[in-house]
Protein backbone atom coordinates (compact mmCIF):
# COMPACT_ATOMS: atom_id res chain seq x y z
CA UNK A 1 72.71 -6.40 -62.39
CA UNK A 2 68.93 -6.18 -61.92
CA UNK A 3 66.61 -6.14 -64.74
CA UNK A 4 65.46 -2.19 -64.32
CA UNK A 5 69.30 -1.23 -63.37
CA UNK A 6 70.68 1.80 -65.51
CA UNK A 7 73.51 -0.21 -66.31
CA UNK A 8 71.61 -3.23 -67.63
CA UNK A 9 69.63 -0.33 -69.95
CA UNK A 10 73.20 1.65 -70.94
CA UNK A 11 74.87 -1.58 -72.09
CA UNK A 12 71.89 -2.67 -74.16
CA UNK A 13 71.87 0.66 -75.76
CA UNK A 14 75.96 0.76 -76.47
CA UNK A 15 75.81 -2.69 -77.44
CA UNK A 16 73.15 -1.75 -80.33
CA UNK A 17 75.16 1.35 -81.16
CA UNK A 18 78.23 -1.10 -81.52
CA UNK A 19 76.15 -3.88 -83.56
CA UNK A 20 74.33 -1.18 -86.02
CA UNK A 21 78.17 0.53 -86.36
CA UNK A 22 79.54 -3.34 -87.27
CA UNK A 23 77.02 -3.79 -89.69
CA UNK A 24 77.31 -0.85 -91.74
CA UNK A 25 81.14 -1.24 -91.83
CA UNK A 26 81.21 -4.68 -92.94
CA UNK A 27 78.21 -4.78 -95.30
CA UNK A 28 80.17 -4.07 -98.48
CA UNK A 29 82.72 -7.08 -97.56
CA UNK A 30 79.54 -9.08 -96.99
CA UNK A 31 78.05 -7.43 -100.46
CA UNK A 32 79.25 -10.26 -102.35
CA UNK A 33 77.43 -13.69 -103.42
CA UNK A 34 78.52 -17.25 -101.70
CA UNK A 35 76.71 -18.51 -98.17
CA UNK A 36 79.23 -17.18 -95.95
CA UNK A 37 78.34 -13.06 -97.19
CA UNK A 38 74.66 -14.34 -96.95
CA UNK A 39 75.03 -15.92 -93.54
CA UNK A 40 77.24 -13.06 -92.76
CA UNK A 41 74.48 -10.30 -93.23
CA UNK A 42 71.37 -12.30 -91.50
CA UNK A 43 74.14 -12.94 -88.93
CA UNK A 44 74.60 -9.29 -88.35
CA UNK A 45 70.63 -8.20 -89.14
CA UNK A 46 69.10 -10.58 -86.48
CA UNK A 47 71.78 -9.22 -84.05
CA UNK A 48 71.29 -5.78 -84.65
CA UNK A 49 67.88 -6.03 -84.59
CA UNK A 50 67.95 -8.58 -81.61
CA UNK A 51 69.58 -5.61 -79.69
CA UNK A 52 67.58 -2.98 -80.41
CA UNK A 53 64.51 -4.77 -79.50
CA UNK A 54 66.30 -5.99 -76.07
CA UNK A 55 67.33 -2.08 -75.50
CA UNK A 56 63.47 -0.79 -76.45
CA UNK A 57 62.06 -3.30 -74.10
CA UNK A 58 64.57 -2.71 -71.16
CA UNK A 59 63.43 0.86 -71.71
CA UNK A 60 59.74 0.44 -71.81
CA UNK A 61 60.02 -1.50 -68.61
CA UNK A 62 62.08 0.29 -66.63
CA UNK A 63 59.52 3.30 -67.45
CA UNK A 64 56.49 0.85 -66.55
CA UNK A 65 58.01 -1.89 -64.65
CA UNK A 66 55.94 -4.76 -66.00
CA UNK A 67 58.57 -6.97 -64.76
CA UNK A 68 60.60 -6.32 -61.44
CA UNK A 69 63.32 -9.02 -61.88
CA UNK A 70 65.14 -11.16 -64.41
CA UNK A 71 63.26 -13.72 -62.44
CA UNK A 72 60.07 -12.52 -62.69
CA UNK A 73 60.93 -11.93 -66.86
CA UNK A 74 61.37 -15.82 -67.04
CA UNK A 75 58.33 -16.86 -65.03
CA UNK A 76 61.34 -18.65 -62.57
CA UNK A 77 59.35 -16.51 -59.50
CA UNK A 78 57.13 -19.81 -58.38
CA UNK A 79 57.16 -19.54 -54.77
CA UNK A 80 53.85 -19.75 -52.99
CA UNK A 81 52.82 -16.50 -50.65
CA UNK A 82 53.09 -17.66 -47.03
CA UNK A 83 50.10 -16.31 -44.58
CA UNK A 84 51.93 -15.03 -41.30
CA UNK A 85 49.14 -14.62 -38.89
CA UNK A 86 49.83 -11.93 -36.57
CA UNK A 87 48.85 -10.68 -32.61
CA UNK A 88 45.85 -8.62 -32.44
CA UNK A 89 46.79 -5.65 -30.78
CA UNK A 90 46.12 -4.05 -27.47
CA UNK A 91 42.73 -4.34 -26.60
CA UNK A 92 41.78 -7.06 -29.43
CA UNK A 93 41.54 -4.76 -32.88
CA UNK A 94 43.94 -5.64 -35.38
CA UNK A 95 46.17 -2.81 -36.36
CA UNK A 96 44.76 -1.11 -39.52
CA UNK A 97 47.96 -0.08 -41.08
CA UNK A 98 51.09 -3.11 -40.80
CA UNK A 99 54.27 -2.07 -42.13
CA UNK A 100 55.81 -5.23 -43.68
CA UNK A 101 59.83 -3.21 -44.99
CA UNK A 102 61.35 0.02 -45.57
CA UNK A 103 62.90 1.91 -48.29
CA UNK A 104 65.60 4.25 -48.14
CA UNK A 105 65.48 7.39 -50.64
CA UNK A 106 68.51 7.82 -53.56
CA UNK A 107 69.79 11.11 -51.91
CA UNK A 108 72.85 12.62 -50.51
CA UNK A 109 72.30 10.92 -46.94
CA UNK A 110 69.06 8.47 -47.41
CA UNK A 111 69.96 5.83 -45.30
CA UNK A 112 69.46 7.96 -42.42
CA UNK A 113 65.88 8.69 -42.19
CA UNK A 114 66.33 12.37 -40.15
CA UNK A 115 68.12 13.14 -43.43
CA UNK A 116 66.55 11.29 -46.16
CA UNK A 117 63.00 10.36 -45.08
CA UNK A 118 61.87 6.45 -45.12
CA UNK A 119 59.27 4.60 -47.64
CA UNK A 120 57.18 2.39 -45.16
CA UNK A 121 55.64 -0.83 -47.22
CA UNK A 122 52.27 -1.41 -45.81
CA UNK A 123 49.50 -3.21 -45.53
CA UNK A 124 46.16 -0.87 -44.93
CA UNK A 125 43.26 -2.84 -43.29
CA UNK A 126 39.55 -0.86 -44.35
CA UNK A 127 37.98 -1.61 -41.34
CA UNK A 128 34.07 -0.21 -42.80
CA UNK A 129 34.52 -1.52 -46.33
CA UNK A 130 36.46 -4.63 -45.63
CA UNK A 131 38.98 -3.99 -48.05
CA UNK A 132 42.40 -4.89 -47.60
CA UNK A 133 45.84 -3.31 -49.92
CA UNK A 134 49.17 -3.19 -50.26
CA UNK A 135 50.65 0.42 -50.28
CA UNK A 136 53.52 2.86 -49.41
CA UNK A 137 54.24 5.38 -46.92
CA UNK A 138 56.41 8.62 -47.56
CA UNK A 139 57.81 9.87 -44.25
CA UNK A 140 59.73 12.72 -44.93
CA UNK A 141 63.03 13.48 -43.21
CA UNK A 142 60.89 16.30 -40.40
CA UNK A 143 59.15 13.73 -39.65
CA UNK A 144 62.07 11.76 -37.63
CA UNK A 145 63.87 15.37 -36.23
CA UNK A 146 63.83 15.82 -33.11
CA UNK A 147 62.33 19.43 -33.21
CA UNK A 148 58.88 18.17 -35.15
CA UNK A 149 58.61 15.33 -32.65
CA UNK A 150 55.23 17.05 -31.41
CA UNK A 151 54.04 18.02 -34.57
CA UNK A 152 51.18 16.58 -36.71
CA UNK A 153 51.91 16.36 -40.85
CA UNK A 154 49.61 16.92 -43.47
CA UNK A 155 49.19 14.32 -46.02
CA UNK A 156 47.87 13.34 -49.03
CA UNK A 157 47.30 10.24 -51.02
CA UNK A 158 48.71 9.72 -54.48
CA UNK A 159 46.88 7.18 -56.85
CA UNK A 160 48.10 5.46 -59.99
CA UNK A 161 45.91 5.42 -62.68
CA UNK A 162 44.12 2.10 -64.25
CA UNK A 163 45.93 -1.02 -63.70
CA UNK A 164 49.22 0.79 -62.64
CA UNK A 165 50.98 -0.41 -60.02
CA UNK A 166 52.20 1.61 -56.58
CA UNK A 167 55.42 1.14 -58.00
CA UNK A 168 55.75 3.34 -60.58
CA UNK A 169 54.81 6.02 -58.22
CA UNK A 170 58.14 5.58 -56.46
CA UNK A 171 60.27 4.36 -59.41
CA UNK A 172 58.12 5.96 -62.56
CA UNK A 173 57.17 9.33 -61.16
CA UNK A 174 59.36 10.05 -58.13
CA UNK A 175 56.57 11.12 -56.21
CA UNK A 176 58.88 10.73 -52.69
CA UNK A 177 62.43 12.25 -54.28
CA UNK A 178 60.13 14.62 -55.78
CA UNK A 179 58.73 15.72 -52.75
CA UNK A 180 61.48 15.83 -50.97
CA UNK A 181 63.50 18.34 -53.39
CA UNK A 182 60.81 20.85 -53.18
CA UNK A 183 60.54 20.63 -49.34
CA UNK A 184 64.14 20.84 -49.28
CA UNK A 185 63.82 23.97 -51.57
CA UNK A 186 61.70 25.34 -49.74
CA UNK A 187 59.10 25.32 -52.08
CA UNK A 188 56.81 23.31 -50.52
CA UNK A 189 56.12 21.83 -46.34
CA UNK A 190 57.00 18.66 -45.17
CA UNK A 191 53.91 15.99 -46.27
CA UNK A 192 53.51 12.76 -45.80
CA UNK A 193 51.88 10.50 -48.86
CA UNK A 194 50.25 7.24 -49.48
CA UNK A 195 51.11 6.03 -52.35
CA UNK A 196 48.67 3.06 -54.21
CA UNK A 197 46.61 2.13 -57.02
CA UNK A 198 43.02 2.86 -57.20
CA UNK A 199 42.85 -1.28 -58.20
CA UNK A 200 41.78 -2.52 -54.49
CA UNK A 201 39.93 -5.43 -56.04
CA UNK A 202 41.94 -6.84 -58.91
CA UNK A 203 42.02 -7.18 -61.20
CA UNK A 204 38.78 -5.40 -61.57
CA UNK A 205 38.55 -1.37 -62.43
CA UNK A 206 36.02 -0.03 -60.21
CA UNK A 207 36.32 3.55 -60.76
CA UNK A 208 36.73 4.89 -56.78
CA UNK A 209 32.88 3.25 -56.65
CA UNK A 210 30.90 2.05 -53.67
CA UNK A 211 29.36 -0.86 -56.26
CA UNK A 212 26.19 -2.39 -54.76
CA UNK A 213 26.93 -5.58 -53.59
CA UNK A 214 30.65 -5.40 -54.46
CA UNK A 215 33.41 -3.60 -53.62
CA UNK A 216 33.26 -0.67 -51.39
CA UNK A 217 36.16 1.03 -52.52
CA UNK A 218 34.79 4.90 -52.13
CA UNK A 219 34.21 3.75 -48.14
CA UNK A 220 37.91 2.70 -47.89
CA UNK A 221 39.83 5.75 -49.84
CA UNK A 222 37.34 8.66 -48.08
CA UNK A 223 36.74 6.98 -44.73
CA UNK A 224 38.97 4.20 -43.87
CA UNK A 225 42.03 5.13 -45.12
CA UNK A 226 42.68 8.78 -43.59
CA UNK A 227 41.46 7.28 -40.30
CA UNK A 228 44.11 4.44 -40.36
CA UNK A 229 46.57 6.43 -41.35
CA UNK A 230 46.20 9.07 -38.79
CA UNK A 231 45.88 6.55 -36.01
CA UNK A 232 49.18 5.20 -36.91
CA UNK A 233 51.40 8.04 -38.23
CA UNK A 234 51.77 11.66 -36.45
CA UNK A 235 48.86 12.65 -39.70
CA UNK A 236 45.87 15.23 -38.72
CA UNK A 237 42.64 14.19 -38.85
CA UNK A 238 40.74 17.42 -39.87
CA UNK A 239 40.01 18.31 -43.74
CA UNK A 240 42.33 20.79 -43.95
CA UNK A 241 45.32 17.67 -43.29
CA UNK A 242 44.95 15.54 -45.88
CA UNK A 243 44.55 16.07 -50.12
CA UNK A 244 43.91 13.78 -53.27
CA UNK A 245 45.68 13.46 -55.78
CA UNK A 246 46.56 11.11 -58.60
CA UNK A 247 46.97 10.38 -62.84
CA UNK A 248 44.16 9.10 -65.22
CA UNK A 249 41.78 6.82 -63.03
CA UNK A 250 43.88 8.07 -59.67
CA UNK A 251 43.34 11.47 -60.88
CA UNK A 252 39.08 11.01 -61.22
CA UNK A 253 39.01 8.96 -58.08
CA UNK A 254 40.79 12.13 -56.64
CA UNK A 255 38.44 15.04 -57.86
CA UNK A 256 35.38 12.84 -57.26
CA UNK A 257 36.47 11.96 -53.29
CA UNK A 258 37.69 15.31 -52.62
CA UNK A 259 34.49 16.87 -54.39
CA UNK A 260 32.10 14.36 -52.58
CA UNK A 261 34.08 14.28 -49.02
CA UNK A 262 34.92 17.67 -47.88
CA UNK A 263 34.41 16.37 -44.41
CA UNK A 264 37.80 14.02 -45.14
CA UNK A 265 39.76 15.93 -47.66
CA UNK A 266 40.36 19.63 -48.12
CA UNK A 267 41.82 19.42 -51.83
CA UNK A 268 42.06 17.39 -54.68
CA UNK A 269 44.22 17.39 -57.78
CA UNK A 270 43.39 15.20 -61.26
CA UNK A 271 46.61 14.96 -63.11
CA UNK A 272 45.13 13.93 -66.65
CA UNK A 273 41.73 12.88 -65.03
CA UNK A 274 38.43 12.28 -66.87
CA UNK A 275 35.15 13.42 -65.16
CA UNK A 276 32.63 10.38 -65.43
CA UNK A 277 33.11 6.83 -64.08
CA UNK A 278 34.20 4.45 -66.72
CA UNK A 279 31.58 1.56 -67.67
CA UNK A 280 33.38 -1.19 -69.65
CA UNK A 281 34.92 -4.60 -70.04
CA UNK A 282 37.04 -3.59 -66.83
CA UNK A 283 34.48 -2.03 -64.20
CA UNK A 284 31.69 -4.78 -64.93
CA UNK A 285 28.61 -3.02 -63.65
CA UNK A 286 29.25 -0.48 -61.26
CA UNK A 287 25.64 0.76 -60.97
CA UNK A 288 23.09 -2.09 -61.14
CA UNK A 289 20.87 0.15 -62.76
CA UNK A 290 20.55 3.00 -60.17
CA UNK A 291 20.92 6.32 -62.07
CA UNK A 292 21.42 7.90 -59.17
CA UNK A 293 24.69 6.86 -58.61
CA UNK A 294 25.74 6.92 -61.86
CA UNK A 295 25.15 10.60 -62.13
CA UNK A 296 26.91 10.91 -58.68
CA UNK A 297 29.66 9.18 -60.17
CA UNK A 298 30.21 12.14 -63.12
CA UNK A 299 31.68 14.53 -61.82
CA UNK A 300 30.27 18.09 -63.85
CA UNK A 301 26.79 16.75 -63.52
CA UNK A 302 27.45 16.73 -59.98
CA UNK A 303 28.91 20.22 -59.81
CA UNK A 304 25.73 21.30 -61.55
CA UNK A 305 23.41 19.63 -59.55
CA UNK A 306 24.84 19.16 -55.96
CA UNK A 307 25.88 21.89 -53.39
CA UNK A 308 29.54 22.69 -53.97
CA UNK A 309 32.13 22.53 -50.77
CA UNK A 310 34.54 24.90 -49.63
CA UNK A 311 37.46 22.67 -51.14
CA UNK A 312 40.22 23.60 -54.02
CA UNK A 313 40.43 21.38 -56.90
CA UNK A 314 43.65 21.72 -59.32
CA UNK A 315 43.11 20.11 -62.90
CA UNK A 316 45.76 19.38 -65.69
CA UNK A 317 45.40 19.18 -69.66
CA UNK A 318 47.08 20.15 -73.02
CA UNK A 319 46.33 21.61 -76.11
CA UNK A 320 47.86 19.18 -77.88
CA UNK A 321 48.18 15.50 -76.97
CA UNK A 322 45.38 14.76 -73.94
CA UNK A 323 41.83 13.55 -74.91
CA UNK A 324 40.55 15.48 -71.87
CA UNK A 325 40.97 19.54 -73.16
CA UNK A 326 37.19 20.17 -73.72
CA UNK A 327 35.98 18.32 -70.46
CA UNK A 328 38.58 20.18 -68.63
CA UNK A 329 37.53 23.41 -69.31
CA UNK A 330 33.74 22.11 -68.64
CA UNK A 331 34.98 21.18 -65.21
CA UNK A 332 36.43 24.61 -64.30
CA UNK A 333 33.66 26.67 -65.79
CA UNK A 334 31.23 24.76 -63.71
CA UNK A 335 33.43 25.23 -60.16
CA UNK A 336 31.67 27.91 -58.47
CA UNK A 337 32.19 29.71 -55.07
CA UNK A 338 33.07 28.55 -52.02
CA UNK A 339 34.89 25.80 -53.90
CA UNK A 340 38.14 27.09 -56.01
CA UNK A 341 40.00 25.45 -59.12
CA UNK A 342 43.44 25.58 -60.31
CA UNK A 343 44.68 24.72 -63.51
CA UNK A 344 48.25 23.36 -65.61
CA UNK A 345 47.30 23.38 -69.05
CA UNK A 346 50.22 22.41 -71.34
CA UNK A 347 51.06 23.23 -74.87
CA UNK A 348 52.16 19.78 -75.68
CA UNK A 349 52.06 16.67 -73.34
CA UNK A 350 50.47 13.16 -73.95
CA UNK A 351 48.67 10.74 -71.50
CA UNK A 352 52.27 9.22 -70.25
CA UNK A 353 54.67 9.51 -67.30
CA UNK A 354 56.73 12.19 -69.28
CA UNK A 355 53.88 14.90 -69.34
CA UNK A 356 53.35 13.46 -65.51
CA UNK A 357 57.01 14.23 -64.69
CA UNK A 358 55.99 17.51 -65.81
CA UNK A 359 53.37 18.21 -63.84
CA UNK A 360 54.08 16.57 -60.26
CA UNK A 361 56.47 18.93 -58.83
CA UNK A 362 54.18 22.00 -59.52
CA UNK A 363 51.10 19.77 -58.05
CA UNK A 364 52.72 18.85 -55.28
CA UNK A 365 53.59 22.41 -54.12
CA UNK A 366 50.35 22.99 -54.91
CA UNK A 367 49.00 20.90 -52.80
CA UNK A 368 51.01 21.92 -49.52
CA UNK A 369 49.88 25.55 -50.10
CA UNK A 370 45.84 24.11 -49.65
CA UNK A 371 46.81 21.85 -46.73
CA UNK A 372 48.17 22.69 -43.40
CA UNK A 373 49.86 20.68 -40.36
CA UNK A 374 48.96 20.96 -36.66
């Protein structure tokens, strides 16, 4: 049984139940003096406790998979990566998108991919800002029919926040089997998503920044991503095919490329998102001193300042339990015509994957109502 299995989690859980049920049945036998009562409660204490703290932290991880195996737990994972060089392709340009597996979805039918839809693994190759990173591709079932075979799909990235991992997209928040139930509802269109973190150059933070001298990780999310993609999947290529959207950090590096790109992406959506680039132990210096771009990089000084496109922007909050109510109604009052905001604004909901959960499926229809396939 693997380490984020259900059934690993269940029997944790009954076997604390069982433990904290011994314990208070047998602690007035084990009242009494003499070492054997004494041993008898620590005995039962450390056990209960021992189990409760196992059944906590198989829930915490299974929530934020910080460890994907029992393997990986007990640091036993020691194999060395192995470099596989690979054929350039036709013509001498590496491909910029190399799918490395595939992953079936957990509905009624996923192994077949006309029914279920596929997750690609990938590799995407920035070919302007030399960045390279892992991510996954959400195909869904339309996109293998027979009757779509002509058809172009919009799409729309999906970012984690800060350091997330493009797991907990899939496992955490269900972005694919999410999707997929509202298509299948009819609630929403058939869309493709790339799923990653905004973490291109880890372990550093750098905010969805073109840093001078460093990372050029605005080039690769506005420009060389979509263009990858499109050359390799059956994705438009106009604004009005592809969206933004993403939690915390994925949700600023979202608003901010959708807001500063309208030539790439027709819509963006900040689940949670802040409005200003983060400067800390994390990012290092993002700026090197030019205020320019660090004015750029806040996003309501730019809506005051710069001209505003003809894109939709869809923002998320709550009264009680985000950090980001008062700059989220700064953000909308300053969206002004041709641009257009949206808003979730919750009575309750903290900065966690359970006020996410809440907010996805309604984003994601969202979403498909701003984008359109050709």
């Amino acid at each position: 049984m693997g380490l984020t299995s259900r059934t690993v989690l269940v029997t944790a859980v009954a076997v604390a139940v069982v433990l904290f049920s011994v314990t208070v049945l047998l602690w007035p036998r084990l009242a009494r003096r003499g070492w054997r009562a004494v041993l008898g409660r620590v005995g039962l204490l450390f056990a209960t406790q021992l189990a409760l703290f196992a059944a906590v932290g198989l829930a915490a991880n299974r929530s934020f998979l910080f460890y994907g195996s029992w393997a990986d737990l007990f640091g036993q994972e020691q194999e060395m990566g192995v470099v596989v060089d690979h054929p350039a392709a036709a013509g001498g340009r590496p491909k910029d998108v190399r799918v490395v597996g595939t992953r079936t979805l957990d509905v009624p039918g996923g192994g077949r991919p006309s029914v279920g839809g596929q997750i690609q693994e990938v590799v995407i190759r920035g070919e302007r800002s030399g960045i390279t990173s892992p991510a996954f591709v959400y195909l869904p079932p339309e996109y293998f029919q027979e009757r779509y075979a002509e058809r172009s799909f919009p799409a729309s990235v999906v970012l984690t926040g800060y350091p997330g991992t493009a797991e907990n997209l899939i496992k955490g928040l269900k972005y694919p089997r999410t999707a997929y139930l509202q298509a299948k509802e009819g609630r929403m269109q058939p869309m493709v998503l790339v799923m990653l973190r905004p973490t291109v150059a880890p372990p550093r933070d750098t905010e969805c920044v073109d840093v001078p001298g460093g990372p050029q990780t605005e080039t690769f999310f506005a420009e060389d991503l979509p263009r990858a993609v499109s050359e390799t999947y059956r994705v438009g290529t106009k604004p009005r095919n592809w969206g933004f959207m993403g939690n915390s950090t994925g949700g600023y590096c979202a608003l901010k490329i959708a807001l500063h790109h309208p030539d790439r992406f027709v819509a963006g959506a900040g689940l949670s998102a802040y409005y200003k680039a983060a400067e800390d132990v994390t990012t290092g210096d993002l700026f090197h001193g030019d205020q320019g771009l660090r004015q750029r990089a806040n996003l309501l000084w730019s809506l005051d300042h710069r001209p505003q496109p003809a894109s939709s922007f869809l923002v998320t909050t709550s009264k009680t339990g985000e950090g980001n109510l008062k700059a989220t109604r700064e953000f909308i009052g300053k969206v002004k015509s041709p641009a257009r905001v949206s808003s979730i604004t919750l009575e309750s909901g903290g900065h966690n994957f359970t006020t996410w959960k809440r907010e996805i499926p309604p984003g994601l229809v969202w979403m498909s109502g701003k984008l359109r396939a050709d």
